[in-house]
C-alpha atoms as a PDB file:
ATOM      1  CA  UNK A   1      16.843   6.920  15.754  1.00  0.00           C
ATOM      2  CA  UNK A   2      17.193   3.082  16.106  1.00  0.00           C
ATOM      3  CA  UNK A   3      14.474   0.787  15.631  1.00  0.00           C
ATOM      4  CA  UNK A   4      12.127   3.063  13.947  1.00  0.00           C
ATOM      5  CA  UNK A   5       9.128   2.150  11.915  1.00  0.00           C
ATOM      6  CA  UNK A   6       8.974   3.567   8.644  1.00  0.00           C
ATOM      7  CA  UNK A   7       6.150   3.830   6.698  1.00  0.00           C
ATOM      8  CA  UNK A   8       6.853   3.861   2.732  1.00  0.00           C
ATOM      9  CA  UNK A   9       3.537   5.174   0.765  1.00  0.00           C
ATOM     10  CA  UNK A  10       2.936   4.057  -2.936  1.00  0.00           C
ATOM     11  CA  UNK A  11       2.019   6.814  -4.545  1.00  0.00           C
ATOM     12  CA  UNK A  12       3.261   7.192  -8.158  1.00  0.00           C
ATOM     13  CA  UNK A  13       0.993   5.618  -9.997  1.00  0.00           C
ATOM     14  CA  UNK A  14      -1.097   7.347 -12.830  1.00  0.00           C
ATOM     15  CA  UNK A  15      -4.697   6.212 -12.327  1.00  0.00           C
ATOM     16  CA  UNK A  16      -5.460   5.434 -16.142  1.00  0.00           C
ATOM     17  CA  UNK A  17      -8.318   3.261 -14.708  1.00  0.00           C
ATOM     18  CA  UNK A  18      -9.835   6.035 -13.256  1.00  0.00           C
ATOM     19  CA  UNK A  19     -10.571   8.584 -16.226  1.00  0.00           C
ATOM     20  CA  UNK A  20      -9.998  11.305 -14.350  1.00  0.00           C
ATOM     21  CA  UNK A  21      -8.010  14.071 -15.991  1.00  0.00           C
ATOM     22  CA  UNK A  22      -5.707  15.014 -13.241  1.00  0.00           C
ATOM     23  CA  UNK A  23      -3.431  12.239 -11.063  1.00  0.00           C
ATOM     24  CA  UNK A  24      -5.215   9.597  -9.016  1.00  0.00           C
ATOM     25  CA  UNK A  25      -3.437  10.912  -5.633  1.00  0.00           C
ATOM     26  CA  UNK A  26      -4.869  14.382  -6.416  1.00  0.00           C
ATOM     27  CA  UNK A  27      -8.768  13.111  -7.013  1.00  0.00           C
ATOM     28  CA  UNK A  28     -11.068  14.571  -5.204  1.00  0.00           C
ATOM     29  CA  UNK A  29     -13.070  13.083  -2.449  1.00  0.00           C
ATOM     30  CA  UNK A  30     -14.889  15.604  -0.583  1.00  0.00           C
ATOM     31  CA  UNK A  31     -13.379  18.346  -1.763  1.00  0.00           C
ATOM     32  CA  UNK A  32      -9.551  16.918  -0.437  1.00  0.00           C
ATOM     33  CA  UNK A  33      -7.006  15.534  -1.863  1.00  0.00           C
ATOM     34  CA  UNK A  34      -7.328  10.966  -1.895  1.00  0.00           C
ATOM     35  CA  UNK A  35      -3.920  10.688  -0.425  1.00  0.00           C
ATOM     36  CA  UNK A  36      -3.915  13.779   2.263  1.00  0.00           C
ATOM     37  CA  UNK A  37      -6.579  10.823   3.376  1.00  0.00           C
ATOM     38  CA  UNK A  38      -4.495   8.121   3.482  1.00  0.00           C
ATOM     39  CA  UNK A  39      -1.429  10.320   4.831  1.00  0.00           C
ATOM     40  CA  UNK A  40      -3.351  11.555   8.074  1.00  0.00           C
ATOM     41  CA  UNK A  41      -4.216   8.239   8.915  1.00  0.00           C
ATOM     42  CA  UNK A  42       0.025   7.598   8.961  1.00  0.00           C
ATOM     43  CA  UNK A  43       0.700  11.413  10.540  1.00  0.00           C
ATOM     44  CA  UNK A  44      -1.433  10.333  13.556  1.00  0.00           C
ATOM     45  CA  UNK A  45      -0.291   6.882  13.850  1.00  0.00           C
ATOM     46  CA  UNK A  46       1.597   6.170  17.418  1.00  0.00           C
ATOM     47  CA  UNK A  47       3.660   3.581  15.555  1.00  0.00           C
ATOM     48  CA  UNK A  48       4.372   5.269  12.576  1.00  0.00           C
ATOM     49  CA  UNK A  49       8.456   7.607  13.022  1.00  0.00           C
ATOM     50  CA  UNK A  50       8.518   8.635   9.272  1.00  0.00           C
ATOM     51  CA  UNK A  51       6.968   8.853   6.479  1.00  0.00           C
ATOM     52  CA  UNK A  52       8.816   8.152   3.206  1.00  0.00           C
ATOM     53  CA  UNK A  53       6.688   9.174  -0.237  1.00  0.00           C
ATOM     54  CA  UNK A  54       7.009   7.653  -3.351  1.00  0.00           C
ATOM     55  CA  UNK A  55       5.606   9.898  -6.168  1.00  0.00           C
ATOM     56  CA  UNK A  56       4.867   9.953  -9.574  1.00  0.00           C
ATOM     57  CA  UNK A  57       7.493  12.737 -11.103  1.00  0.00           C
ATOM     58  CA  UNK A  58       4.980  15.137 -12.492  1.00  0.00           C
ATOM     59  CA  UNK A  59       3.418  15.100  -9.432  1.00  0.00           C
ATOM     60  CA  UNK A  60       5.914  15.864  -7.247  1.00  0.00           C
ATOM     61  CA  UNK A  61       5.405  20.187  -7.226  1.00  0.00           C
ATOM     62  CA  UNK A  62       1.796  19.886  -6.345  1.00  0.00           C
ATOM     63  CA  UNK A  63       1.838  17.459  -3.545  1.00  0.00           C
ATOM     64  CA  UNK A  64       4.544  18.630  -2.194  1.00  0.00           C
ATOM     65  CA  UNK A  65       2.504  22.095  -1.936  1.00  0.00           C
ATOM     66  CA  UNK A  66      -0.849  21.277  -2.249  1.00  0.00           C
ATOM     67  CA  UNK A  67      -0.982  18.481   0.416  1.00  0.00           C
ATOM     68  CA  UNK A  68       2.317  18.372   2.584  1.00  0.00           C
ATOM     69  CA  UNK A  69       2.743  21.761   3.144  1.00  0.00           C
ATOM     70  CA  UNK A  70      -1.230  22.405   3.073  1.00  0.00           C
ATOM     71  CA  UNK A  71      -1.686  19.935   5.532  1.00  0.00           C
ATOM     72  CA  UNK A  72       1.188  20.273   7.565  1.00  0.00           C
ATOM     73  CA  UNK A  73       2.143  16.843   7.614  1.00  0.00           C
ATOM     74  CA  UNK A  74       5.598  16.833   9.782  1.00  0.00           C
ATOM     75  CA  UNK A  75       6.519  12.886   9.214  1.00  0.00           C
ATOM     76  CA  UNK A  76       6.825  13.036   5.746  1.00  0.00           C
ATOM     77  CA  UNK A  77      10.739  13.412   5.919  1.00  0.00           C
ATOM     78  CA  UNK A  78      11.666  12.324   2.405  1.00  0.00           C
ATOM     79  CA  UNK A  79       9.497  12.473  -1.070  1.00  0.00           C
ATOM     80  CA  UNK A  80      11.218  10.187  -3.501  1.00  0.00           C
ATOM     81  CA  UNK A  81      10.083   9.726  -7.697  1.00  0.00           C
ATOM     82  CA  UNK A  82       8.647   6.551  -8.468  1.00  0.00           C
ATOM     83  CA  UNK A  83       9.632   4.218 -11.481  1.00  0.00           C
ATOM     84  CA  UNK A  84       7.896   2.546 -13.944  1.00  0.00           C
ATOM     85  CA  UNK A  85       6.122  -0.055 -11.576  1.00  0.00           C
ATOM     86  CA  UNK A  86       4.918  -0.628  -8.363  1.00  0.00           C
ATOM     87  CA  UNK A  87       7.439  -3.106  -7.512  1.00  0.00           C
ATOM     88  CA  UNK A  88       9.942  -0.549  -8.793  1.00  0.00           C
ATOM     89  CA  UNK A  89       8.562   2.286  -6.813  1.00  0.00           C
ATOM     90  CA  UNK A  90       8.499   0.374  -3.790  1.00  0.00           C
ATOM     91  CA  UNK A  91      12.262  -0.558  -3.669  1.00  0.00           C
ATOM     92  CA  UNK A  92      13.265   2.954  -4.669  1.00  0.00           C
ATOM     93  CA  UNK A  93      11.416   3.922  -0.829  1.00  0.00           C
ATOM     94  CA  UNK A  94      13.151   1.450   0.652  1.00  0.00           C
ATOM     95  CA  UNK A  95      16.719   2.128  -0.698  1.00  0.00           C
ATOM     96  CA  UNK A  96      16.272   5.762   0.950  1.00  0.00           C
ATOM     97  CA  UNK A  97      16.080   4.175   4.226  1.00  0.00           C
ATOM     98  CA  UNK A  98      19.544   4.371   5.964  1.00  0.00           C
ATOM     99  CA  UNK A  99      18.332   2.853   9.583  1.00  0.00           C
ATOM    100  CA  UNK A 100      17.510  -0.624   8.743  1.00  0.00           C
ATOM    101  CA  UNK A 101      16.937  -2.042  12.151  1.00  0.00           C
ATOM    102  CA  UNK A 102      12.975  -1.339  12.110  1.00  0.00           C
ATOM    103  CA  UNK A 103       9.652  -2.209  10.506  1.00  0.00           C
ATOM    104  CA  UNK A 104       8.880  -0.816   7.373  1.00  0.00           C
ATOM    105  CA  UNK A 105       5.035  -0.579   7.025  1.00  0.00           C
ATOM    106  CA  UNK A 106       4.626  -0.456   3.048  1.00  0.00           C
ATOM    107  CA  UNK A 107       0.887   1.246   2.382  1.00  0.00           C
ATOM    108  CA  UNK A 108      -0.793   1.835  -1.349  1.00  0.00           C
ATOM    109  CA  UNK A 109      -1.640   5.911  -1.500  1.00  0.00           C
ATOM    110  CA  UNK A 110      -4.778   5.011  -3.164  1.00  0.00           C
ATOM    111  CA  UNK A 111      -5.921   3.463   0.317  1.00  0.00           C
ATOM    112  CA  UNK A 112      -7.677   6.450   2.080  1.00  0.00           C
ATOM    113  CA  UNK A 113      -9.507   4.162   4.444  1.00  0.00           C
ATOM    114  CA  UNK A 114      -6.500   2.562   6.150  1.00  0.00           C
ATOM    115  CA  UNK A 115      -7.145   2.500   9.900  1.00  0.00           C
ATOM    116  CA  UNK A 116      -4.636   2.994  12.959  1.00  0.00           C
ATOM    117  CA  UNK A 117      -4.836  -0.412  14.208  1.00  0.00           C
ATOM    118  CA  UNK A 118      -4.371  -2.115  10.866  1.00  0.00           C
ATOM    119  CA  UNK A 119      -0.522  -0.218  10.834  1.00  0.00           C
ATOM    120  CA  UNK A 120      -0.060  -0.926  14.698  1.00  0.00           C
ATOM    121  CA  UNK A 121      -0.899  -4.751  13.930  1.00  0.00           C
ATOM    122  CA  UNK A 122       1.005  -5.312  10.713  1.00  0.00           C
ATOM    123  CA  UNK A 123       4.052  -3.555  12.386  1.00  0.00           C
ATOM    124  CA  UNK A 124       3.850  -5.646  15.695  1.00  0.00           C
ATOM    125  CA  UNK A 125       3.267  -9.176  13.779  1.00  0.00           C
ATOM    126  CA  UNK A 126       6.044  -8.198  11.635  1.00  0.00           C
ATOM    127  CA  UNK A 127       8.134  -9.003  14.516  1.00  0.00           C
ATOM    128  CA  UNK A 128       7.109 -12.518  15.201  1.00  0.00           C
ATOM    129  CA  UNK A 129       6.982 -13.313  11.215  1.00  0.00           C
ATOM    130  CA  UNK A 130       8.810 -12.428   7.949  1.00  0.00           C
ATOM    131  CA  UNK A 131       5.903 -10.089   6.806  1.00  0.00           C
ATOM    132  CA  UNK A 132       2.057  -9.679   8.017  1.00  0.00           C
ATOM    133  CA  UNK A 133      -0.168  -8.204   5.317  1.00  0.00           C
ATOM    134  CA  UNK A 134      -4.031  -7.428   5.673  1.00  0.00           C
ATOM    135  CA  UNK A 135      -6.161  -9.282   4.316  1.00  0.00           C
ATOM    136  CA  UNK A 136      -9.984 -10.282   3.216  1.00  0.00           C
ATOM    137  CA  UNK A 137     -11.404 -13.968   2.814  1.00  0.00           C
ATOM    138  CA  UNK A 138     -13.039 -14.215  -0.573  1.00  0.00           C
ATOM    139  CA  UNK A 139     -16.738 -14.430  -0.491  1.00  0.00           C
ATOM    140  CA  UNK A 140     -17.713 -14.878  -3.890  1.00  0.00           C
ATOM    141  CA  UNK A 141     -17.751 -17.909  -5.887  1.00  0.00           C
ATOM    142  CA  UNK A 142     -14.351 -18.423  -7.424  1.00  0.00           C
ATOM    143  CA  UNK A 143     -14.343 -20.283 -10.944  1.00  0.00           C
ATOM    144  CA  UNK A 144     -10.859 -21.579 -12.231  1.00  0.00           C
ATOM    145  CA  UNK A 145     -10.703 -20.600 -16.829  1.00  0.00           C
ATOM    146  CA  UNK A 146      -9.236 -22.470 -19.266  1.00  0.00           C
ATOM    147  CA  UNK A 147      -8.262 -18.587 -21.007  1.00  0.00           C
ATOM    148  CA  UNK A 148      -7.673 -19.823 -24.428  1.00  0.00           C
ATOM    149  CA  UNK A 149     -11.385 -20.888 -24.439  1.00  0.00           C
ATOM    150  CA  UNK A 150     -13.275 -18.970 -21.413  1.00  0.00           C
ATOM    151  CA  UNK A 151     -14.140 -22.499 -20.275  1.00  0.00           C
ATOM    152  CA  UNK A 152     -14.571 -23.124 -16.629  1.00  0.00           C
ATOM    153  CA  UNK A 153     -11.867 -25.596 -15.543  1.00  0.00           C
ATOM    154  CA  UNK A 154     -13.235 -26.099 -11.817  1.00  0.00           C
ATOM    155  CA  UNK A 155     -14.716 -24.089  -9.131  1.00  0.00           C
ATOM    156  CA  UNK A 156     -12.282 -23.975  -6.088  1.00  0.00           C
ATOM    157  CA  UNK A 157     -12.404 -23.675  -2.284  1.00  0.00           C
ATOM    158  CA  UNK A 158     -12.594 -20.383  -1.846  1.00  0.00           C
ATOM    159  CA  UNK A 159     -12.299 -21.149   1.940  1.00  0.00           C
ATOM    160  CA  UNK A 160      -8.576 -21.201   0.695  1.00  0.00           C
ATOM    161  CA  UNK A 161      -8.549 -17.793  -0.654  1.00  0.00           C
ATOM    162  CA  UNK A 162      -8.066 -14.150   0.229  1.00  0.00           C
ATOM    163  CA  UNK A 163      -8.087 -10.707  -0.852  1.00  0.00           C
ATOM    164  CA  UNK A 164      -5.119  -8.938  -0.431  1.00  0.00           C
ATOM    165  CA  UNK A 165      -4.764  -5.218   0.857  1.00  0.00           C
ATOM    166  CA  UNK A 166      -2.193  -3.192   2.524  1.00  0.00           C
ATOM    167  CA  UNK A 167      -0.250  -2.041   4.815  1.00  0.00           C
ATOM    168  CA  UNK A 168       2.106  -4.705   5.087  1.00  0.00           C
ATOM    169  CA  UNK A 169       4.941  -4.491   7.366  1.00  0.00           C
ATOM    170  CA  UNK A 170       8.378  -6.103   7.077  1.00  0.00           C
ATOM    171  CA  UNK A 171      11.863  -5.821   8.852  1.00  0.00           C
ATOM    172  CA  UNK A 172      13.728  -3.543   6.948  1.00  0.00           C
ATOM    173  CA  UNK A 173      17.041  -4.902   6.312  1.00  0.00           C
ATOM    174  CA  UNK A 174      15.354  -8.065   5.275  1.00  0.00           C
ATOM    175  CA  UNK A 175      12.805  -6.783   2.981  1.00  0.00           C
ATOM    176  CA  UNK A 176      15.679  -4.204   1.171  1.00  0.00           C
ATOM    177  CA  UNK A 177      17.522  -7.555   0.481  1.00  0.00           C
ATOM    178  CA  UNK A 178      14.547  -9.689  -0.622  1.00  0.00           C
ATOM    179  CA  UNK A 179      13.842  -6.371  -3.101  1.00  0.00           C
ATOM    180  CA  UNK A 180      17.404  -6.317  -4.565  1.00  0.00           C
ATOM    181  CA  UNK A 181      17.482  -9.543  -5.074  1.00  0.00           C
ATOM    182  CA  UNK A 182      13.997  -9.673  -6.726  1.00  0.00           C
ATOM    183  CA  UNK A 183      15.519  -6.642  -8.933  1.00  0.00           C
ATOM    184  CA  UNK A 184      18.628  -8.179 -10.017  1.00  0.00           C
ATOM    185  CA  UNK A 185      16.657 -11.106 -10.926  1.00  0.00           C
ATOM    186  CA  UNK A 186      13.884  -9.189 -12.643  1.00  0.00           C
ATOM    187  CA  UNK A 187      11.407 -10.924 -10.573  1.00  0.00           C
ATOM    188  CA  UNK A 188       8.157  -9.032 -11.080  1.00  0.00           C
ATOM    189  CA  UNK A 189       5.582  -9.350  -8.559  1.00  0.00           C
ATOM    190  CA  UNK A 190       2.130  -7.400  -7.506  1.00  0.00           C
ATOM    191  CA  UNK A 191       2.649  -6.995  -3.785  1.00  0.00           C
ATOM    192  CA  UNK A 192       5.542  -6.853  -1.442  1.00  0.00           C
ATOM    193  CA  UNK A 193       4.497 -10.008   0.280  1.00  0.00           C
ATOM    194  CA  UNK A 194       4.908 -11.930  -3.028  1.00  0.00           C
ATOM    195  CA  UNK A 195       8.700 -11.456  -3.074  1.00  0.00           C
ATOM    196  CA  UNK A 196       8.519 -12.760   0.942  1.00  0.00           C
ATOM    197  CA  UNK A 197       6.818 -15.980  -0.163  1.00  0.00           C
ATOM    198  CA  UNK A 198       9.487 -16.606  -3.648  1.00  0.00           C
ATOM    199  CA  UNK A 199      11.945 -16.673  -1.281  1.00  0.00           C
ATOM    200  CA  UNK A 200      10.797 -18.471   1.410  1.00  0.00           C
ATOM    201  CA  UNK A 201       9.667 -16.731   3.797  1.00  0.00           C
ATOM    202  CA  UNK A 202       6.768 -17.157   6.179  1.00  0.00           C
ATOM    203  CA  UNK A 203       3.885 -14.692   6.055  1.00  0.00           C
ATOM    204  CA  UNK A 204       0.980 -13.749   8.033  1.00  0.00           C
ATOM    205  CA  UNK A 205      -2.313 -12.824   7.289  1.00  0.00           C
ATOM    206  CA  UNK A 206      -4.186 -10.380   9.164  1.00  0.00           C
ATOM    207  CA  UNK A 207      -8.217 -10.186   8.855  1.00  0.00           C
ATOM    208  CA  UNK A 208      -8.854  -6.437   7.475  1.00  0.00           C
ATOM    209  CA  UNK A 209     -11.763  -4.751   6.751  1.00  0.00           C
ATOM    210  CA  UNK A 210     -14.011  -4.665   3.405  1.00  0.00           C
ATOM    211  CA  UNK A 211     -13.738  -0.892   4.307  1.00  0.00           C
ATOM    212  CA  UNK A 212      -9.655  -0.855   3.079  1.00  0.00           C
ATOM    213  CA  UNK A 213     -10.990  -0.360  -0.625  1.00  0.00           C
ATOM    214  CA  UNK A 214      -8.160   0.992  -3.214  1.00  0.00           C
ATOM    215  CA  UNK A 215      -9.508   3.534  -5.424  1.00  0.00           C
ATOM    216  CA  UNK A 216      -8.785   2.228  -8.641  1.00  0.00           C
ATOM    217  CA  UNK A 217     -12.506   3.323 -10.893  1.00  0.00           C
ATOM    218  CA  UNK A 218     -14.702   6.199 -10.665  1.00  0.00           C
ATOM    219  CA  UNK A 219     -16.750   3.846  -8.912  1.00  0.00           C
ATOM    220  CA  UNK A 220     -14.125   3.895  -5.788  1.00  0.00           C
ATOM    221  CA  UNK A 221     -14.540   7.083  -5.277  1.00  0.00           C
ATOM    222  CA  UNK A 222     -18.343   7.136  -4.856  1.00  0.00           C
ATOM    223  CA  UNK A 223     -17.528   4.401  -2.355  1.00  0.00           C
ATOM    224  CA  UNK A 224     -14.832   5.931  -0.323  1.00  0.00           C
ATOM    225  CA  UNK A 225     -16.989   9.471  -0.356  1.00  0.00           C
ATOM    226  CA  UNK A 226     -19.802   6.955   1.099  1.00  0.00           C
ATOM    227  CA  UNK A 227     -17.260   5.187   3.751  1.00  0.00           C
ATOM    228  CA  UNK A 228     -15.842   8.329   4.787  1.00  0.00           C
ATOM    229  CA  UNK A 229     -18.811  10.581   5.430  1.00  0.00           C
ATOM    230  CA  UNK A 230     -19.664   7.392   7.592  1.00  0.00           C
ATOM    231  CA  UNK A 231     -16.904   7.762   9.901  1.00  0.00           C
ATOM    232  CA  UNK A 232     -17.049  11.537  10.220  1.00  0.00           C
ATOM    233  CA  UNK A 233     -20.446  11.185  11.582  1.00  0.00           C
END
C-alpha cells in the first residue's frame, strides 16, 4: 500500500511514577485497560492504515492477549519491544516500517484521550511542514531558576511558550533519517519534534486540548476516569 499513514504508539514505558504494581499500559481506568483507550481512538481513525506497537518486553504476552486480541483491534499489524528510552523506542517503530512514502503519526500510549481530529490534523499538516505536533499555550506563570541556588533568574513571556502533547505526524522517510542520524550521534531528545528542530527543520504547532492529559501519577488516572465518563455521557 503506497502512501499510507502509519501510526507508531509509545508504549514501553514502565510507569515508575505511577506506583502502581502492574505496567502503566495495563492500569485500570474503568475497569479497561489505559491503552485499549488510546488504541480505539487509532482503530477507528479514517486516516490511520496501521498500527505499529512499541512495547515494553514483559509486557508483550498480556497485551497482545489481554487487549489486541480482547479487543479485536485489526490495525495493529506489527507489535515491536521497546528499548531503554523513549527516543529509542520510537526509532525501533519506525525502522519496522518498509513503505516510507507516508505520514507516520507518532502517539504516547499513555494518551487515552487523543481525539480523531487531532490524528487527521497532525497527519494532513504534516504534508505542508516537516512535522506538526499538538500543542497547549502555557497559562501559568513561568519563572526562569538559577538551580544551583533555587533563585529566580526572571519571569518570562509565557505568551512564547507551549505545552507539548502528541500525536505528531512526520513524513516517514524523513523522520527514519532524522532518527538515525540522531542515534548515531547519540542525540537524546524528549519528543520526536525535538530531533525535527536540531536539524533544521520547520515545525508546526497545532492548538490541542487540555483534555490530551498523559497519565503519568495516580492523580492522571482520577482525571482521565473524570474526562472519560464525560464523553460517554
Amino acid at each position: 500500500m503506497s502512501n499510507s499513514n502509519i501510526a507508531v504508539i509509545a508504549a514501553a514505558g514502565n510507569g515508575e511514577r505511577l506506583n502502581c504494581h502492574t505496567s502503566k499500559m495495563l492500569a485500570k481506568i474503568l475497569g479497561r485497560p489505559l491503552l485499549s483507550y488510546t488504541l480505539d481512538i487509532f482503530e477507528k481513525s479514517r486516516n490511520i492504515d496501521e498500527v505499529i506497537l512499541v512495547v515494553h518486553k514483559k509486557d508483550l504476552e498480556i497485551i497482545r492477549e489481554e487487549i489486541i486480541k480482547k479487543y479485536k483491534y485489526k490495525k495493529v499489524n506489527k507489535i515491536i519491544i521497546g528499548g531503554l528510552t523513549r527516543q529509542e523506542s520510537v526509532y525501533l517503530g519506525l525502522c519496522s516500517i518498509k513503505d516510507t512514502d507516508g505520514i507516520a503519526c507518532i502517539h504516547d500510549g499513555a494518551r487515552p484521550l487523543v481525539e480523531e481530529w487531532m490524528i487527521e490534523k497532525t497527519i494532513k499538516t504534516a504534508d505542508e511542514y516537516d512535522g506538526a505536533i499538538m500543542a497547549v499555550p502555557v497559562i501559568e506563570t513561568i519563572k526562569k531558576v538559577i538551580l544551583k541556588n533555587g533563585l529566580v533568574e526572571e519571569t518570562v513571556n509565557r505568551n512564547k511558550f507551549w505545552v507539548v502533547q502528541t500525536p505528531q505526524a512526520f513524513k516517514i522517510r524523513y523522520i527514519q533519517e532524522l532518527y538515525k542520524k540522531a542515534q548515531e550521534q547519540r542525540l537524546t531528545t524528549t519528543d520526536d519534534a525535538s530531533i525535527v528542530e536540531n536539524y533544521g527543520g520547520k515545525v508546526k504547532i497545532i492548538n490541542s486540548s487540555r483534555e490530551n492529559i498523559k497519565v503519568t501519577t495516580s492523580v492522571d488516572i482520577l482525571l482521565a476516569e473524570i474526562l472519560i465518563k464525560n464523553r460517554l455521557k
